[in-house]
Protein backbone atom coordinates (compact mmCIF):
# COMPACT_ATOMS: atom_id res chain seq x y z
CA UNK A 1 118.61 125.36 130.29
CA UNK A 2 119.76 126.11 126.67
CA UNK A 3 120.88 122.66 124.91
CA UNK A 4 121.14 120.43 122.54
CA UNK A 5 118.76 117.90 122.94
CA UNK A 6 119.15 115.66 119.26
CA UNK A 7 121.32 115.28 116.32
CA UNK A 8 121.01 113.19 112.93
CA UNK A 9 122.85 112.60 109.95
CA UNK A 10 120.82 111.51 107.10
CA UNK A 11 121.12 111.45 103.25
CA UNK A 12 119.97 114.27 101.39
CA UNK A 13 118.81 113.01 98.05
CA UNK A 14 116.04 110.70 99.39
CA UNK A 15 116.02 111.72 103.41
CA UNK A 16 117.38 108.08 104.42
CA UNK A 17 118.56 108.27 107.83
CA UNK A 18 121.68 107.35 108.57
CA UNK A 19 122.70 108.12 112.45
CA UNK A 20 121.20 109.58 115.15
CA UNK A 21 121.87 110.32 118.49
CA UNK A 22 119.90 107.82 120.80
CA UNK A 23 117.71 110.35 123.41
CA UNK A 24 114.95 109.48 125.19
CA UNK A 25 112.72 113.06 125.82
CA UNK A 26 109.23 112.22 126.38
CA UNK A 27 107.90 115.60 125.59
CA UNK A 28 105.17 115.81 123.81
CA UNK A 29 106.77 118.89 122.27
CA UNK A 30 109.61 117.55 121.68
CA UNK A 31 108.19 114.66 119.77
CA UNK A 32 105.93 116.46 117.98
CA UNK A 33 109.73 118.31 116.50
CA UNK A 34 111.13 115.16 115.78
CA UNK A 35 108.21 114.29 113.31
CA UNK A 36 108.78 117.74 111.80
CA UNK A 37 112.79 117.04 111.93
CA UNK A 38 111.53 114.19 109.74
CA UNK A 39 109.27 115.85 107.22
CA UNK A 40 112.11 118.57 106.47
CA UNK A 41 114.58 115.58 105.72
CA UNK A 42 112.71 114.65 102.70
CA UNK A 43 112.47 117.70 101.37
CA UNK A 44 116.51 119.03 102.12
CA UNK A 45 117.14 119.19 98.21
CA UNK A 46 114.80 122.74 97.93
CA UNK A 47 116.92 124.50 100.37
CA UNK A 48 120.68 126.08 100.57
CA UNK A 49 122.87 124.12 102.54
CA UNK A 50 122.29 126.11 105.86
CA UNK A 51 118.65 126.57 107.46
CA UNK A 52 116.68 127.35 110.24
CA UNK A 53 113.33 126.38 111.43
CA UNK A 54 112.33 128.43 114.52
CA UNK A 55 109.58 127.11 117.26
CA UNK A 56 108.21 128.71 120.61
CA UNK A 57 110.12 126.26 122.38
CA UNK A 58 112.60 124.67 119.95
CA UNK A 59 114.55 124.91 116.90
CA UNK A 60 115.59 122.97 114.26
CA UNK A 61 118.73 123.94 112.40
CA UNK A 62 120.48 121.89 109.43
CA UNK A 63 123.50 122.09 107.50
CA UNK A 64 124.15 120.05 104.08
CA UNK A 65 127.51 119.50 102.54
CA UNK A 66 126.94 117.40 99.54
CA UNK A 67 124.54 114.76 99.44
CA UNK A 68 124.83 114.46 103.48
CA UNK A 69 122.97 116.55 106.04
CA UNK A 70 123.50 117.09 109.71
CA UNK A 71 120.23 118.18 111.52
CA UNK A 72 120.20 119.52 115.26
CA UNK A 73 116.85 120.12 117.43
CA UNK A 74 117.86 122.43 120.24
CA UNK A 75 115.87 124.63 122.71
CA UNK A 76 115.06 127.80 121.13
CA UNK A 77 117.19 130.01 123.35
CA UNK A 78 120.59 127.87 122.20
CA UNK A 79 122.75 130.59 120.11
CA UNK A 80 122.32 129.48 116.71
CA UNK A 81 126.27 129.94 115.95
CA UNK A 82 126.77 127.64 118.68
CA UNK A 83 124.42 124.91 116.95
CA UNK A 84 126.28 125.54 113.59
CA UNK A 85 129.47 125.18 115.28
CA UNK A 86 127.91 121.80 116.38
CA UNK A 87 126.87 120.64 113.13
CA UNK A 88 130.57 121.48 111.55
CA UNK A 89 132.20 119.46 114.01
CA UNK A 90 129.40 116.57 113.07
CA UNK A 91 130.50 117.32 109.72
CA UNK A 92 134.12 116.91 109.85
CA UNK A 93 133.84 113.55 112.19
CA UNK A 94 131.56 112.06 109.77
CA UNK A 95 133.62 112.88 106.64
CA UNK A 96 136.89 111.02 108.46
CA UNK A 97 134.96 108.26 109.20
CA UNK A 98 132.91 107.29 106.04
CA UNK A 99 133.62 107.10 102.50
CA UNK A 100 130.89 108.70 99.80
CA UNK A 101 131.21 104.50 98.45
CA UNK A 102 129.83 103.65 101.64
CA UNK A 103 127.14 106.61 102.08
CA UNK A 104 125.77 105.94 98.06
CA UNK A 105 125.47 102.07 98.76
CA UNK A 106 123.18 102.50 102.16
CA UNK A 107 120.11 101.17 101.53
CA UNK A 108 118.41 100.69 105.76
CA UNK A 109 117.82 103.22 107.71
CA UNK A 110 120.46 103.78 110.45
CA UNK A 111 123.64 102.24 108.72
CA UNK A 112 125.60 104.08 110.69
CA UNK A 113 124.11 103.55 113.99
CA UNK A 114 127.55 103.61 115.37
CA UNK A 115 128.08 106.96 115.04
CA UNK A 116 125.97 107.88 117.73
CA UNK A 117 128.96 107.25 120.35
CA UNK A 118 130.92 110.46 118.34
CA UNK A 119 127.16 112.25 118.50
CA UNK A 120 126.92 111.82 121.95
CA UNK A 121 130.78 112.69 122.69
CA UNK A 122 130.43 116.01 120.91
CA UNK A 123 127.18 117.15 122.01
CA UNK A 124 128.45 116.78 125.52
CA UNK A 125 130.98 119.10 125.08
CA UNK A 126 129.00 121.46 123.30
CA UNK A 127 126.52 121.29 125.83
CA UNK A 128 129.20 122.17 128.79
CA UNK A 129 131.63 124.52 127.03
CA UNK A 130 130.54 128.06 126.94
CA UNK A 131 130.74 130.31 124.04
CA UNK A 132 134.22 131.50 124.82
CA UNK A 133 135.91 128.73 124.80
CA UNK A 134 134.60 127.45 121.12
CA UNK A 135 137.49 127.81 118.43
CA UNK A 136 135.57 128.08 115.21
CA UNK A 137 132.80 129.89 116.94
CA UNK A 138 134.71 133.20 115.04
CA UNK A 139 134.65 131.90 111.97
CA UNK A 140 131.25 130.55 111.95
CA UNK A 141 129.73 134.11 112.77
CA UNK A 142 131.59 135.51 110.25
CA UNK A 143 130.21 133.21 107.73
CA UNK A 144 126.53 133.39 109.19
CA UNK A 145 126.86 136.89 108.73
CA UNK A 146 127.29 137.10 105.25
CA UNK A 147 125.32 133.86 104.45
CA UNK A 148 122.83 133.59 107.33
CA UNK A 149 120.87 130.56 107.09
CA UNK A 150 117.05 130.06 105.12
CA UNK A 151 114.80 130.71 107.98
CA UNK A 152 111.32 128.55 108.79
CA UNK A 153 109.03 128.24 110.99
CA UNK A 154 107.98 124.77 112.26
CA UNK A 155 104.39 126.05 111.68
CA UNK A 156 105.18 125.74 108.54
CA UNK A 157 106.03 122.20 108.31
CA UNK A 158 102.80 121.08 110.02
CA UNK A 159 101.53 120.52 106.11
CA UNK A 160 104.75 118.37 105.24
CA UNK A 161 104.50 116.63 108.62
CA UNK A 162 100.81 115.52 107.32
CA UNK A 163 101.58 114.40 104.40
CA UNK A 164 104.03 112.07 105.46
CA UNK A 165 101.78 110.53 107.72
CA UNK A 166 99.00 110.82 105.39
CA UNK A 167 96.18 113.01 106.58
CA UNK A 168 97.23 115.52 103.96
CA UNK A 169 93.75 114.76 101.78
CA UNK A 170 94.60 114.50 98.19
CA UNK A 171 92.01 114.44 95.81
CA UNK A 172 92.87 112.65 92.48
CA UNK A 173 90.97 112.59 89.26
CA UNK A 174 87.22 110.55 89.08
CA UNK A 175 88.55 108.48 86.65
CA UNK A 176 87.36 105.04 87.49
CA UNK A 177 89.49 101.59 87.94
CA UNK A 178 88.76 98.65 85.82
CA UNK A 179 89.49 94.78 86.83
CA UNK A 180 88.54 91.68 84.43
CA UNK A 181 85.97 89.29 86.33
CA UNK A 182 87.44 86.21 88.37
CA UNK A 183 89.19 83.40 86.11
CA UNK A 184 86.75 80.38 84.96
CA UNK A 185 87.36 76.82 84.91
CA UNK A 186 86.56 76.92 81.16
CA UNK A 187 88.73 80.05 80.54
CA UNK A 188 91.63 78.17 82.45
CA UNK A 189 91.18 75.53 79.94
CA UNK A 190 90.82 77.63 76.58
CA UNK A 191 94.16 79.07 78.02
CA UNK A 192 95.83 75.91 77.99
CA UNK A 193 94.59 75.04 74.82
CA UNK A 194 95.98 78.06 73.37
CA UNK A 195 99.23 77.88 74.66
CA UNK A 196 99.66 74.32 73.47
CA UNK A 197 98.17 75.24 70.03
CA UNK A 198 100.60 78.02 70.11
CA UNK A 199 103.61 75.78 70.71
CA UNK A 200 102.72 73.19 67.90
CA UNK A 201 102.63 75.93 65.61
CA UNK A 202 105.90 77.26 67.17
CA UNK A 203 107.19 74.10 66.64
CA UNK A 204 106.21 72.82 62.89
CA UNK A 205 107.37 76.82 61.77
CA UNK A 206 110.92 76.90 63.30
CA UNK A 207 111.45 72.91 61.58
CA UNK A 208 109.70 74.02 57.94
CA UNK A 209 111.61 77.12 58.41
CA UNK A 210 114.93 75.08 58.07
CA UNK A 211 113.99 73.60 55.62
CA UNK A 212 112.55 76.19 53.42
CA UNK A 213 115.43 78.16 53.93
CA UNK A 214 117.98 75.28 52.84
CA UNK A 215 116.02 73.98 49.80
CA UNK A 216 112.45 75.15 49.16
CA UNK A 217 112.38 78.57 49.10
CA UNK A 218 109.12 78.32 47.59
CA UNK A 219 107.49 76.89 51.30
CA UNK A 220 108.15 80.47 52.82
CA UNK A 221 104.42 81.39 52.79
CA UNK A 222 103.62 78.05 55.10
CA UNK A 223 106.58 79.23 57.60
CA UNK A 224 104.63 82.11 58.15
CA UNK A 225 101.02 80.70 58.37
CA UNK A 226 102.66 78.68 60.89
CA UNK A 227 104.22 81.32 62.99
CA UNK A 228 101.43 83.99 62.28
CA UNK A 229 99.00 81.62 64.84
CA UNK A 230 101.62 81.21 67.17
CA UNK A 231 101.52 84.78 67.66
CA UNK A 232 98.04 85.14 67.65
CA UNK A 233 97.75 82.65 70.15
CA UNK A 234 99.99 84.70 72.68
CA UNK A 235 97.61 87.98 71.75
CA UNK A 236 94.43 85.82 72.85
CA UNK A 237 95.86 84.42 76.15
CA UNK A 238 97.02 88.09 77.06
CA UNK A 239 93.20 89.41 76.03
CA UNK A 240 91.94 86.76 78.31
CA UNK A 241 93.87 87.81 81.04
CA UNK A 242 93.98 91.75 80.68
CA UNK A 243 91.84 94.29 79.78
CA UNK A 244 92.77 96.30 76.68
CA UNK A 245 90.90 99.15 74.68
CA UNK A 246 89.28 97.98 71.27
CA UNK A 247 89.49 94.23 72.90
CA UNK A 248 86.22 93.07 71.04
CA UNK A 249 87.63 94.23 67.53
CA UNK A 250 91.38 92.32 68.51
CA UNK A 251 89.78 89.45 69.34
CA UNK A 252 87.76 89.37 65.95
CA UNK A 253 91.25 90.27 64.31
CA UNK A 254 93.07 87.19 66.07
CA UNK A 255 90.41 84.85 65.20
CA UNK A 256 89.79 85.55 61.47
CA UNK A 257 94.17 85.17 60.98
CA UNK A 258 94.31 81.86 63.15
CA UNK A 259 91.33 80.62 60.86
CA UNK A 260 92.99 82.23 57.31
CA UNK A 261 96.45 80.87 58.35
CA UNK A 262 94.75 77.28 58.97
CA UNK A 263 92.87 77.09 55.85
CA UNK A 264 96.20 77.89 53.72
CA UNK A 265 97.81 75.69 55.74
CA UNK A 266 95.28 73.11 54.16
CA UNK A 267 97.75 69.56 52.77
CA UNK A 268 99.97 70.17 55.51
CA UNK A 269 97.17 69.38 58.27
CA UNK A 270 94.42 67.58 57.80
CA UNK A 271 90.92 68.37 57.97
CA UNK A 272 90.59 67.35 61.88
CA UNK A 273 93.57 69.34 62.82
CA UNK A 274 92.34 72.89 61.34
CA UNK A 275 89.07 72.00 62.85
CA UNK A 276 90.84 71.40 66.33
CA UNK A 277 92.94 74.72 65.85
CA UNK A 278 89.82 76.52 64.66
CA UNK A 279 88.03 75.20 67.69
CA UNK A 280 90.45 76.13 69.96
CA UNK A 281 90.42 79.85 68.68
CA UNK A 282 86.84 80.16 68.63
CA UNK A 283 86.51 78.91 72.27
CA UNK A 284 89.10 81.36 73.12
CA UNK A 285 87.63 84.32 71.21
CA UNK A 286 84.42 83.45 73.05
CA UNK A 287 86.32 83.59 76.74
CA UNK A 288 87.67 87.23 75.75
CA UNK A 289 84.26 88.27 74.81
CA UNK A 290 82.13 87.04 77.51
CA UNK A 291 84.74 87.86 80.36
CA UNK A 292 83.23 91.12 81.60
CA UNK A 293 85.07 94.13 83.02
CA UNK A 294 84.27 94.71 86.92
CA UNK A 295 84.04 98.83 87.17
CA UNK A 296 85.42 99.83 90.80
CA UNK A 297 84.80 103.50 91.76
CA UNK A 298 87.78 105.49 93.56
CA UNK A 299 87.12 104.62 97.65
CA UNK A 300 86.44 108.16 98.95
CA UNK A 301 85.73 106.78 102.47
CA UNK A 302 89.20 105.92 103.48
């Protein structure tokens, strides 16, 4: 018997599903349409706003009015007017009963689940009213007939159906993908030494910053040997922890301007204090250095 056997709505810039009708066909035919009712969803936005997909045994056939599409699977001896007919009716009971508002903000699949009762209602009647009695079934003719619909074959969407469920193979480049060895007590430390060396030199810039800029214009130099480390502090944690290109020649750079910037900073700390910020930089330079990269080739196996 010539039917209609399942209707959707769904949204046609990212193929988010918003209604269906509920059906239960165990089929393996049938189901094997749905998935391809599916893969031409996503993929709405390359065709006109009417299409076809013809099967030995069913047919899928879609009409898009904006950024909504109604999609129908019938059998493939259903008149195709009749199934546009269908989706114009879908069309019009959908538009009275949500707003665009509502349709942009849906972000779950199925929002509309409700609308299956109006689904159901009309695809009863369509399925138990014959061709005669249809109104617009005129009108719809008329329009096939001088914009008939794209036409596909559901052979065709066997590729699409596989790459949704990911047996398409895809073969990327051979580049290679780099992670930094595991974390080491030591390097945990040298981190928090850093950051704490970092904040004292945060600290005694932003207060000899005030001051310099209220009276001693002259102590602008020490403001900046101050906040120079702070940010070269920052640079060595983020070595530590990522890999970077050039990171052996950074890591020299960081060092040498924590140790300049300490040494001109040389009255307003004393000795012990640019050795401890010294100390801390060198141990940190050494953790960047001696943390190795851990090459992973691309997993061609899965």
């Amino acid at each position: 018997m010539s039917m209609i056997l399942f209707a959707c709505v769904v949204r046609v810039r990212d193929g988010l599903p918003l209604s269906a009708s509920t059906d239960f066909h165990l089929n393996q035919d049938f189901l094997e349409c749905r998935k391809r009712l599916k893969a031409l969803s996503l993929i709405l936005t390359q065709y006109p706003d009417r299409g076809t997909a013809k099967g030995r045994d069913f047919s899928i056939h879609f009409h898009s009015s904006g950024d909504i599409a109604f999609m129908v699977i019938c059998s493939s001896s259903y008149p195709t007017a009749m199934a546009f007919c269908f989706l114009e009716e879908l069309q019009w009971e959908f538009a009275a009963s949500y707003d665009t508002t509502s349709i942009s903000l849906a972000s779950r699949p199925y929002a509309f689940l409700e609308f299956d009762n109006v689904i159901q209602k009309v695809k009863y009647h369509f399925n138990y009213t014959s061709c005669s009695q249809m109104n617009s079934l005129e009108k719809i003719q008329e329009e096939l007939k001088f914009h008939p619909p794209v036409l596909l074959k559901l052979e065709d969407t066997e590729l699409m159906n596989g790459m949704i469920n990911g047996h398409t193979q895809v073969h990327v480049g051979s580049a290679p993908t780099y992670r930094m060895q595991p974390v080491t007590p030591l390097g945990i430390l040298s981190l928090v030494l850093n950051i704490m060396c970092g904040a004292l030199n945060l600290i005694r810039g932003i207060h000899l910053a005030e001051y310099s800029f209220q009276e001693d214009h002259e102590g602008i130099g020490n403001v900046i040997a101050f906040l120079l480390p702070f940010v070269a502090c920052i640079f060595q944690c983020y070595l530590y922890l990522f890999h970077s290109s050039a990171r052996k020649m950074k890591a020299f750079v960081l060092f040498f301007s924590i140790c300049l910037c300490n040494v001109y900073l040389y009255g307003l700390r004393n000795i012990w204090q640019i050795l401890f910020h010294i100390g801390v930089a060198s141990l940190s330079s050494y953790q960047i250095l001696t943390r190795q990269l851990m090459e992973k080739q691309p997993d061609s196996g899965v």
